[in-house]
Protein backbone atom coordinates (compact mmCIF):
# COMPACT_ATOMS: atom_id res chain seq x y z
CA UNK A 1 123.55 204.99 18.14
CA UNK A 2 127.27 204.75 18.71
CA UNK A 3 126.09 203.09 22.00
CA UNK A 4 124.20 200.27 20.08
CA UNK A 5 127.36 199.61 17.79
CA UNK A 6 129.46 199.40 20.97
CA UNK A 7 127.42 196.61 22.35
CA UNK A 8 127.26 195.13 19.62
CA UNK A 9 130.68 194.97 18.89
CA UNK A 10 131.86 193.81 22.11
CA UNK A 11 129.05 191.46 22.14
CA UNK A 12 130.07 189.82 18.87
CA UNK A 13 133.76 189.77 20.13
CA UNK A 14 133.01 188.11 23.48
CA UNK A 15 131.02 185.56 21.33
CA UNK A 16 134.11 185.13 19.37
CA UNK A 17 136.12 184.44 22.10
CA UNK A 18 133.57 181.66 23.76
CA UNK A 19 133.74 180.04 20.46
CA UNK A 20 137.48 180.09 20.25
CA UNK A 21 138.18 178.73 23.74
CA UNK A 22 135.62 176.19 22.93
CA UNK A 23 136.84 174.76 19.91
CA UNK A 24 140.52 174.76 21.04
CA UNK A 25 139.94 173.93 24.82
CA UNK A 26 139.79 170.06 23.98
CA UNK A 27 143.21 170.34 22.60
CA UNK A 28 144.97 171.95 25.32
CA UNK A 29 147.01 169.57 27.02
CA UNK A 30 148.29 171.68 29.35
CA UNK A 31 146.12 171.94 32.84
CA UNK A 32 147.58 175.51 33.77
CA UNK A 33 146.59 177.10 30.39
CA UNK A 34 143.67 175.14 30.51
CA UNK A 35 142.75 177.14 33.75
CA UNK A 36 143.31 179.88 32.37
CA UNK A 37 141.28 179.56 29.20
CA UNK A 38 138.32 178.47 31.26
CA UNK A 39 138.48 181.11 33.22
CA UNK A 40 138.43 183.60 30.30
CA UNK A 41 135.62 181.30 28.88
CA UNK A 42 133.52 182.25 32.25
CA UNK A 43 134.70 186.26 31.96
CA UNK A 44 133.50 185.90 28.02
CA UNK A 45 130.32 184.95 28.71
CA UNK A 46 130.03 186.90 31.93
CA UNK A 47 130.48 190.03 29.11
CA UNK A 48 127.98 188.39 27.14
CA UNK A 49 125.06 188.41 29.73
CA UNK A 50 125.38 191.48 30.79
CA UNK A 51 125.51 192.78 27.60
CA UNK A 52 122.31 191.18 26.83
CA UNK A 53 120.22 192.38 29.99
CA UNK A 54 122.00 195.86 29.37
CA UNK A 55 120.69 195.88 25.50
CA UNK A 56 117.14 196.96 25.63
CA UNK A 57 117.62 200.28 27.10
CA UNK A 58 119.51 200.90 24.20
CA UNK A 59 117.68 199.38 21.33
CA UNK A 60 114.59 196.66 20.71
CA UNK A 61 115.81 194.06 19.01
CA UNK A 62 119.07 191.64 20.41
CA UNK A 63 122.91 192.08 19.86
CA UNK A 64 125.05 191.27 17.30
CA UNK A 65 127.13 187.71 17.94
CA UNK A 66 128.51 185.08 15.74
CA UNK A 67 126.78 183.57 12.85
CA UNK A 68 126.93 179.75 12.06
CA UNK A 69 129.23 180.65 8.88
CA UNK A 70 131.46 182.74 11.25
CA UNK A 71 131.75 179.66 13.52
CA UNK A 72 132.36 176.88 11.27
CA UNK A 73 134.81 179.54 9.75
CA UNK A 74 136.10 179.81 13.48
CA UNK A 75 136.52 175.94 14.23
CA UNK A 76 137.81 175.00 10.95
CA UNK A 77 140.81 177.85 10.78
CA UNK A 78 141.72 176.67 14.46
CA UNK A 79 141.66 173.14 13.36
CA UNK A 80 143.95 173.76 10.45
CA UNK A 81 145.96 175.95 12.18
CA UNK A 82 146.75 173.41 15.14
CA UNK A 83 146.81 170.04 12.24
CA UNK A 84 150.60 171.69 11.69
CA UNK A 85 151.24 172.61 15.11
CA UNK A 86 149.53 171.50 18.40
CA UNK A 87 152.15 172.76 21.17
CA UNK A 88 150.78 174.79 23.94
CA UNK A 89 152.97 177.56 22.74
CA UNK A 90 151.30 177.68 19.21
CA UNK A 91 147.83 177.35 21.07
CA UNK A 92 148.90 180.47 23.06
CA UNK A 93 149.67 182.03 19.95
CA UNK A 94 147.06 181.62 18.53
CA UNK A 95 144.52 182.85 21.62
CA UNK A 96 146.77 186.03 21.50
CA UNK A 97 145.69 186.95 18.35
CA UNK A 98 142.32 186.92 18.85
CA UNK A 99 142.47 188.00 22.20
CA UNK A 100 144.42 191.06 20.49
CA UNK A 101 141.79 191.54 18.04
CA UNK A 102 139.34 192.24 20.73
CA UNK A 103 141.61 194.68 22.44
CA UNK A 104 142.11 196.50 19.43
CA UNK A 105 138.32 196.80 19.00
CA UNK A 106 137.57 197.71 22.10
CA UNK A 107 140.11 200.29 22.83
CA UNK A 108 138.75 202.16 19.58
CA UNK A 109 135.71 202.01 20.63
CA UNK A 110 137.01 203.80 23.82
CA UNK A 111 138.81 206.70 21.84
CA UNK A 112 136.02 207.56 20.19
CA UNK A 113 134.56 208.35 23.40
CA UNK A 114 130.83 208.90 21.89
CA UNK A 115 129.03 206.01 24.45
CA UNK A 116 127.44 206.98 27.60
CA UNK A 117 128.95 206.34 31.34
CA UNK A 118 127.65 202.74 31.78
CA UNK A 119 128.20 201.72 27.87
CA UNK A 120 132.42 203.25 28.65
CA UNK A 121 132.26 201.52 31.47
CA UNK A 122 131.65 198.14 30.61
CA UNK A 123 133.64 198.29 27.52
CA UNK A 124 136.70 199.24 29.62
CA UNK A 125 136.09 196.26 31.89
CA UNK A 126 136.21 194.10 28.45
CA UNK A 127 139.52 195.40 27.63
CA UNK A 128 141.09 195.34 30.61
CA UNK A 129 139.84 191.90 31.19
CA UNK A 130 141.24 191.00 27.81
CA UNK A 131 144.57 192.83 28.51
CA UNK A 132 145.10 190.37 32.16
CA UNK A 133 144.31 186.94 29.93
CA UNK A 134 147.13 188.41 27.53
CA UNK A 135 149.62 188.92 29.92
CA UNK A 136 148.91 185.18 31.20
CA UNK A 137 148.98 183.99 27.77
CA UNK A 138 152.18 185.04 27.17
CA UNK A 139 153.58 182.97 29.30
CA UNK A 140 153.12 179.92 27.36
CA UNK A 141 155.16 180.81 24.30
């Protein structure tokens, strides 16, 4: 069980962050961070996949990710966020937070330490994926 809710967490997160990088990535006007957030787009989904050909030797059905209500929610706090402020170090902010959010999540996940070898495994590739796009974010504020 606590293998299931460990996908599905880190599924739902890596959703997250596609959906954030996609709603903000038109408003980045800088090419560099740009780079970067489509790279972290690619590692996001790459999660994702993998996740989703991993799931059914865990469980039948599919795992957790975004609803529409969480996405509209998504886009419209980004949009409101960045009507007030739309400099590349606000953007950054912004993606740090969230970005944080998912470390958080995923390094509880890892102290709990109740998910098999391959579950720990690719949990600890999320955060420490998660933790290298935060150190490059940070350059930007």
């Amino acid at each position: 069980m606590e293998d299931i809710n460990a996908l599905d967490e880190i599924h739902k997160g890596s959703c997250m962050g596609v959906d954030a990088i996609s709603f903000i990535l038109d408003k980045v006007e800088d090419k560099s961070l740009e780079n970067i957030l489509r790279k972290q787009y690619k590692s996001y989904k790459e999660i994702c996949s993998r996740i989703e050909d991993m799931y059914p030797k865990y469980n039948e059905g599919k795992p957790h990710s975004t609803s529409m209500p969480e996405k509209v929610m998504t886009d419209y706090m980004i949009n409101m966020k960045l009507l007030v402020d739309k400099t590349t170090s606000h953007i950054a902010e912004l993606l740090i937070q969230g970005t944080n959010m998912g470390i958080i999540e995923g390094r509880r996940i890892l102290n709990k330490k109740n998910i098999n070898e391959e579950v720990n495994s690719l949990v600890t590739e999320y955060v420490t994926m998660q933790e290298k796009y935060l150190d490059n974010l940070k350059k930007y504020l």
